[in-house]
N, C-alpha and C. Protein backbone atom coordinates (compact mmCIF):
# COMPACT_ATOMS: atom_id res chain seq x y z
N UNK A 1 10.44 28.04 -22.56
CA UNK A 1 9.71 27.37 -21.52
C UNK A 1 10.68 26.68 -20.56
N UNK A 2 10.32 27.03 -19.74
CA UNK A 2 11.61 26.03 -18.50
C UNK A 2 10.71 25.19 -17.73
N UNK A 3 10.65 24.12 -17.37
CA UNK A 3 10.19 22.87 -16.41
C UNK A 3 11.37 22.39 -15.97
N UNK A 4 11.02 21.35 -14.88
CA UNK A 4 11.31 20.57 -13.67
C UNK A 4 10.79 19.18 -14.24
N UNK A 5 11.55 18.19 -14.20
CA UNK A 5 11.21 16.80 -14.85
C UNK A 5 11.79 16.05 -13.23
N UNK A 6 11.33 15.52 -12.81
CA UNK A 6 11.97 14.71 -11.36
C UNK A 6 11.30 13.14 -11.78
N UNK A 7 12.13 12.00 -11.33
CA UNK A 7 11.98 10.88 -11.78
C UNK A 7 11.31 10.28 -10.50
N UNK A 8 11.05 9.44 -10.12
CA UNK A 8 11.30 8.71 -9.25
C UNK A 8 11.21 7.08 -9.65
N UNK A 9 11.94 6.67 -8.65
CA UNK A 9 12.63 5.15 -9.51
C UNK A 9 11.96 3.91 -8.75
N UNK A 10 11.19 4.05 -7.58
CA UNK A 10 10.26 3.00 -7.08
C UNK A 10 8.91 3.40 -7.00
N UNK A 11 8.05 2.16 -6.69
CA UNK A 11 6.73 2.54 -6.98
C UNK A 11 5.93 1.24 -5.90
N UNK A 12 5.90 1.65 -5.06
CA UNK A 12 4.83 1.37 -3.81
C UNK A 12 3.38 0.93 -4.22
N UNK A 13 2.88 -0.39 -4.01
CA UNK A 13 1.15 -0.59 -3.93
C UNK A 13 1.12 -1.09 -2.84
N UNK A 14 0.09 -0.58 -1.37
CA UNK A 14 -0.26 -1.72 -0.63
C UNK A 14 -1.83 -1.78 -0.87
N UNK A 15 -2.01 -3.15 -0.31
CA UNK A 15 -3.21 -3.55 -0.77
C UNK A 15 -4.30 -3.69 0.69
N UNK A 16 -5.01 -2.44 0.95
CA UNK A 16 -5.61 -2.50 2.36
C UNK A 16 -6.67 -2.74 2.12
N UNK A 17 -7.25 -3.76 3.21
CA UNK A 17 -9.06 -3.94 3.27
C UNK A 17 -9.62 -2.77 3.86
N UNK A 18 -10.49 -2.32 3.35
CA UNK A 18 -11.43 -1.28 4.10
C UNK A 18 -12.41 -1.32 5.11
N UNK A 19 -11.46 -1.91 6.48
CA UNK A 19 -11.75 -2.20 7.69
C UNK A 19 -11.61 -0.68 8.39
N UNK A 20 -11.83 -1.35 9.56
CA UNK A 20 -11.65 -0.02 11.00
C UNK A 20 -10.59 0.01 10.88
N UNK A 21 -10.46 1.61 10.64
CA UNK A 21 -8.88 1.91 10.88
C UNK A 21 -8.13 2.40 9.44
N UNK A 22 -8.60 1.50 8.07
CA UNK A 22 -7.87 1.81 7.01
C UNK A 22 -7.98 3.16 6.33
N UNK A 23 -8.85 4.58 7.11
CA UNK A 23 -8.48 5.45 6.43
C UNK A 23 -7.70 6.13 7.49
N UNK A 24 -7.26 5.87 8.23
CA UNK A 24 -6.12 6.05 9.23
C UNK A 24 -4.93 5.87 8.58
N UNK A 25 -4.45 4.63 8.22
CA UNK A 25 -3.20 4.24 7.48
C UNK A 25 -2.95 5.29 6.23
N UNK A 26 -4.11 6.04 5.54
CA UNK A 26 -4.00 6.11 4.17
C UNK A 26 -3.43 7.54 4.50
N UNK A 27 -4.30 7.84 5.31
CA UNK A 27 -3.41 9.28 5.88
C UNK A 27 -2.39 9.28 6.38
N UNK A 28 -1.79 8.35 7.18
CA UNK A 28 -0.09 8.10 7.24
C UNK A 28 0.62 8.41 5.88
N UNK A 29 0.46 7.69 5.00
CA UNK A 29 0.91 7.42 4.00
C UNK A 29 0.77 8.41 3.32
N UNK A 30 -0.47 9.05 3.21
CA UNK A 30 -0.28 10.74 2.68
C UNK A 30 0.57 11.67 3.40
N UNK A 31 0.55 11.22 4.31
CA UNK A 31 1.85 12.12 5.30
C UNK A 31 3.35 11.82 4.83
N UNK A 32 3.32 10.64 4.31
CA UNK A 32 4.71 10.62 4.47
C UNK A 32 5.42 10.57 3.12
N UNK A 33 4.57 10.48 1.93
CA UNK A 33 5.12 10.47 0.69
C UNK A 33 4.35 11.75 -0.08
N UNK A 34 3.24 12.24 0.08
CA UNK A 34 2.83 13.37 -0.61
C UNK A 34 2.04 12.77 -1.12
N UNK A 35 1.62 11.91 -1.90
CA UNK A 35 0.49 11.90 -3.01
C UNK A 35 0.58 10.54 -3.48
N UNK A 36 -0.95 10.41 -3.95
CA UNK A 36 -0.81 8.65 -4.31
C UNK A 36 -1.82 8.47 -4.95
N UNK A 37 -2.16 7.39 -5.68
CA UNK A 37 -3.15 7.00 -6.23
C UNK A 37 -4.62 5.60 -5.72
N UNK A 38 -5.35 6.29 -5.43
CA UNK A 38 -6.17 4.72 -5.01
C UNK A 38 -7.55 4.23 -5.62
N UNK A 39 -7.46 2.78 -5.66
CA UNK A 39 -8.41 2.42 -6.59
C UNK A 39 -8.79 1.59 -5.70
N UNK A 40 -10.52 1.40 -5.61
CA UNK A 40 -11.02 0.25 -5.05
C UNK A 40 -11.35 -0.64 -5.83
N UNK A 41 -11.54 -1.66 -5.21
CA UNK A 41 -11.92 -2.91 -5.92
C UNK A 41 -12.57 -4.02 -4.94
N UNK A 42 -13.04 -5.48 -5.30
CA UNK A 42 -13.30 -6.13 -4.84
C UNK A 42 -12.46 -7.29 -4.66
N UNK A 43 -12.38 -8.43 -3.10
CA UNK A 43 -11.02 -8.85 -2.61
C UNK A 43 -11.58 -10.28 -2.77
N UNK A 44 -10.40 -10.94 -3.88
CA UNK A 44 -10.72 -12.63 -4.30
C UNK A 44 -9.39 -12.74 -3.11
N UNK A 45 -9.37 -13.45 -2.47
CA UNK A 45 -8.39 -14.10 -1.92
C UNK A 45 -8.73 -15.53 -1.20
N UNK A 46 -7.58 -16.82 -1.33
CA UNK A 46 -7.94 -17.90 -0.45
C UNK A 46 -8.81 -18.46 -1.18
N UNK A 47 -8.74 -18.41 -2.67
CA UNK A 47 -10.08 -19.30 -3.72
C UNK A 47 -11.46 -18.55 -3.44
N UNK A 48 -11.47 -17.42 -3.12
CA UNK A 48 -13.24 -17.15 -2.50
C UNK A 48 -13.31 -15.32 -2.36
N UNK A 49 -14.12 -15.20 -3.05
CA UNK A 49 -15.06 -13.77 -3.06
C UNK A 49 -15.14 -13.25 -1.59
N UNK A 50 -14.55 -12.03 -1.24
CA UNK A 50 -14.78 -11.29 0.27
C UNK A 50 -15.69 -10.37 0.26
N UNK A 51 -16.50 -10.28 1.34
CA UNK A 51 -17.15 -9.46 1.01
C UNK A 51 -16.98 -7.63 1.65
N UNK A 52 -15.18 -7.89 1.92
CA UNK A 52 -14.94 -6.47 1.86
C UNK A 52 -14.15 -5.70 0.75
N UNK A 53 -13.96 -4.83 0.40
CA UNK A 53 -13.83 -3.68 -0.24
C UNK A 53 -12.56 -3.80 -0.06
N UNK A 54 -11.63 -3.68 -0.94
CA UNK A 54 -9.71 -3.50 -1.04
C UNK A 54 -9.59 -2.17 -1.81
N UNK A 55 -8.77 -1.53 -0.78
CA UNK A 55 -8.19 -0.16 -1.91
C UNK A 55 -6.51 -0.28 -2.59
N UNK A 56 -6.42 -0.39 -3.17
CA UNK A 56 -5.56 -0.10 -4.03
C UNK A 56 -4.63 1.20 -3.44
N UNK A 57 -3.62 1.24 -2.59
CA UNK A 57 -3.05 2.73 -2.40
C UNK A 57 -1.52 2.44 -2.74
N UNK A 58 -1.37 3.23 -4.34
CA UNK A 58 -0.08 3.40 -4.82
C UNK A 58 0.71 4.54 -4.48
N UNK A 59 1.55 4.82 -4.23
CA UNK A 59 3.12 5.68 -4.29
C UNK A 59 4.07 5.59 -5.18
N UNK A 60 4.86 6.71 -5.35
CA UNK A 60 6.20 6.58 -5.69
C UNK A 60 7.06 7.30 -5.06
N UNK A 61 8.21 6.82 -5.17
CA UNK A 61 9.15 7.34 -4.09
C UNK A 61 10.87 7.25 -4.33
N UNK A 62 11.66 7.81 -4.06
CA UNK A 62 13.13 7.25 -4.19
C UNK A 62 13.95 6.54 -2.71
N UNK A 63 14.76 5.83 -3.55
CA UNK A 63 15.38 4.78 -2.30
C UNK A 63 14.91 4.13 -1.29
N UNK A 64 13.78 3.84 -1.61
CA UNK A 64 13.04 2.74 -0.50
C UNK A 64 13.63 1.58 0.22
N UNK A 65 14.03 2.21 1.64
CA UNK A 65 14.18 1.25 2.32
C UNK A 65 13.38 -0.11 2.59
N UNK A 66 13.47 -1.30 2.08
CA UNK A 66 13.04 -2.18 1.91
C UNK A 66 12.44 -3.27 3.04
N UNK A 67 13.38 -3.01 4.18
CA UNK A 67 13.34 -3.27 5.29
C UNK A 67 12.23 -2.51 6.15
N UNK A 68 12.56 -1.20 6.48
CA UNK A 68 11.69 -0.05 6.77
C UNK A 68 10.38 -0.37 6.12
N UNK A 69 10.02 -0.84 4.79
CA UNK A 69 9.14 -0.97 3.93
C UNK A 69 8.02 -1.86 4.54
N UNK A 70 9.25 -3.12 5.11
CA UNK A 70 7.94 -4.64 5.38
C UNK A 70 8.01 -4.37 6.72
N UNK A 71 8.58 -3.55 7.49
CA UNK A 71 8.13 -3.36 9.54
C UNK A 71 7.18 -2.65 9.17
N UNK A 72 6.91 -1.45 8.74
CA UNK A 72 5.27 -0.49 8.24
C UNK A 72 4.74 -1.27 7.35
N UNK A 73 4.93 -1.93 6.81
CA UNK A 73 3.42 -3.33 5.82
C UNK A 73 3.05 -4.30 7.50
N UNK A 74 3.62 -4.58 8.39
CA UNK A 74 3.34 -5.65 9.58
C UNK A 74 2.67 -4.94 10.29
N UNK A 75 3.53 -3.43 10.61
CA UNK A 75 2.29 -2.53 11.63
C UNK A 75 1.19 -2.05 10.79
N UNK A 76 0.93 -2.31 9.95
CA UNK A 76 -0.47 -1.90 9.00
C UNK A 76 -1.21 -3.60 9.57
N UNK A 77 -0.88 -4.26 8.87
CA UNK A 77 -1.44 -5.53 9.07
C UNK A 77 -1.84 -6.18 10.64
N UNK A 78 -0.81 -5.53 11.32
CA UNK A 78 -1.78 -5.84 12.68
C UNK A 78 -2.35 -4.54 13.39
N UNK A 79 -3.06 -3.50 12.80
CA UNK A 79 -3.59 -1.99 12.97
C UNK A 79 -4.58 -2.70 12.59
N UNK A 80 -5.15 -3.29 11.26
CA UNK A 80 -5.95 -3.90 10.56
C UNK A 80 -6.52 -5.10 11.41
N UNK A 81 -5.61 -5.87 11.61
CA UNK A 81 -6.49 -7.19 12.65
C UNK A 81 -6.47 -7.78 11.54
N UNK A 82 -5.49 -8.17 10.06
CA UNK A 82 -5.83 -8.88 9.29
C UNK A 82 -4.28 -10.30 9.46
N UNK A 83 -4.60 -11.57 9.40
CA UNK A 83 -3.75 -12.49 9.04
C UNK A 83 -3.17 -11.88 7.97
N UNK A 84 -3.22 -11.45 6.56
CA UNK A 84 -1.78 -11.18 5.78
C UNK A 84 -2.37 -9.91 5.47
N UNK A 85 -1.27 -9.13 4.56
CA UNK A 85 -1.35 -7.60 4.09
C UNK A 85 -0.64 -7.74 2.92
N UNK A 86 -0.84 -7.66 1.72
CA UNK A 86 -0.34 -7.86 0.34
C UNK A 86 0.05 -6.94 0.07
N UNK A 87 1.61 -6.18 -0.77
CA UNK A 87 2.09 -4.95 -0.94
C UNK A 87 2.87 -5.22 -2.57
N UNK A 88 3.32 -4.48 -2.97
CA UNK A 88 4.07 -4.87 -3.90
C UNK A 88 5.61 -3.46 -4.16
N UNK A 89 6.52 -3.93 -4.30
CA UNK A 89 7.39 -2.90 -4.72
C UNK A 89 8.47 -3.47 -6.08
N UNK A 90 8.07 -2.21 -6.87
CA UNK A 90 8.77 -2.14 -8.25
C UNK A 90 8.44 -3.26 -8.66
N UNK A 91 6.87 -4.02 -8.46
CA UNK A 91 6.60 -4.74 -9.23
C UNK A 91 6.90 -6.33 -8.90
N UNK A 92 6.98 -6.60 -7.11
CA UNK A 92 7.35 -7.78 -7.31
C UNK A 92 6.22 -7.95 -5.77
N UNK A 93 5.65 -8.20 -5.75
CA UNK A 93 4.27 -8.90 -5.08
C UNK A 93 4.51 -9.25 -3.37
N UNK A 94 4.71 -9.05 -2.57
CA UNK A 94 5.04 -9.85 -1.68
C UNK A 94 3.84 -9.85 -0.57
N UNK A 95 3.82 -10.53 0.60
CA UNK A 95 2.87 -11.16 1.43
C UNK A 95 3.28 -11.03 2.94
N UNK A 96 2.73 -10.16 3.73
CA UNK A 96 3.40 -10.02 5.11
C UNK A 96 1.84 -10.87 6.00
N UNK A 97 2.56 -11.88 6.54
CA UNK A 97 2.12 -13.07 7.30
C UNK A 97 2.54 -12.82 8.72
């Protein structure tokens, strides 16, 4: 049997409201990494129940420019019309304000 094992060593979540526009972004993002995982859910933020819809859209990827990373989390966040955009990479949470 012969296979192909490929790693990849980062792992992308941003956290989009399901406003005007957010299946726009998701298709960027399918454009530009291939494949991803998304989960909806419901958005506690600011002590208080929203009453919009958050998707969950994960990636993985190698060598993520980090920089590159939070200028596309800001142009998401103002595409969105939202005050912050919550993302996380390799597991460490961050907040674009």
């Amino acid at each position: 049997m012969n296979y192909k094992v490929r790693t990849l060593s980062d792992t992308i979540k941003f956290y989009l409201p399901r406003t005007e526009g957010y299946l726009e972004i998701i298709r960027h993002i399918a454009q530009q990494y291939g494949a991803m995982s998304l989960i909806e859910f419901d958005g506690y933020f600011e002590g208080k129940f929203e009453p919009t819809k958050y998707m969950l859209v994960g990636v993985h990827a190698n060598d993520v420019n980090q920089d590159r990373l939070l200028d596309f989390a800001n142009k998401i966040r103002i595409m969105l019309k939202q005050k912050s955009l919550a993302l996380e990479l390799n597991n460490q949470l961050m907040l674009i304000e």
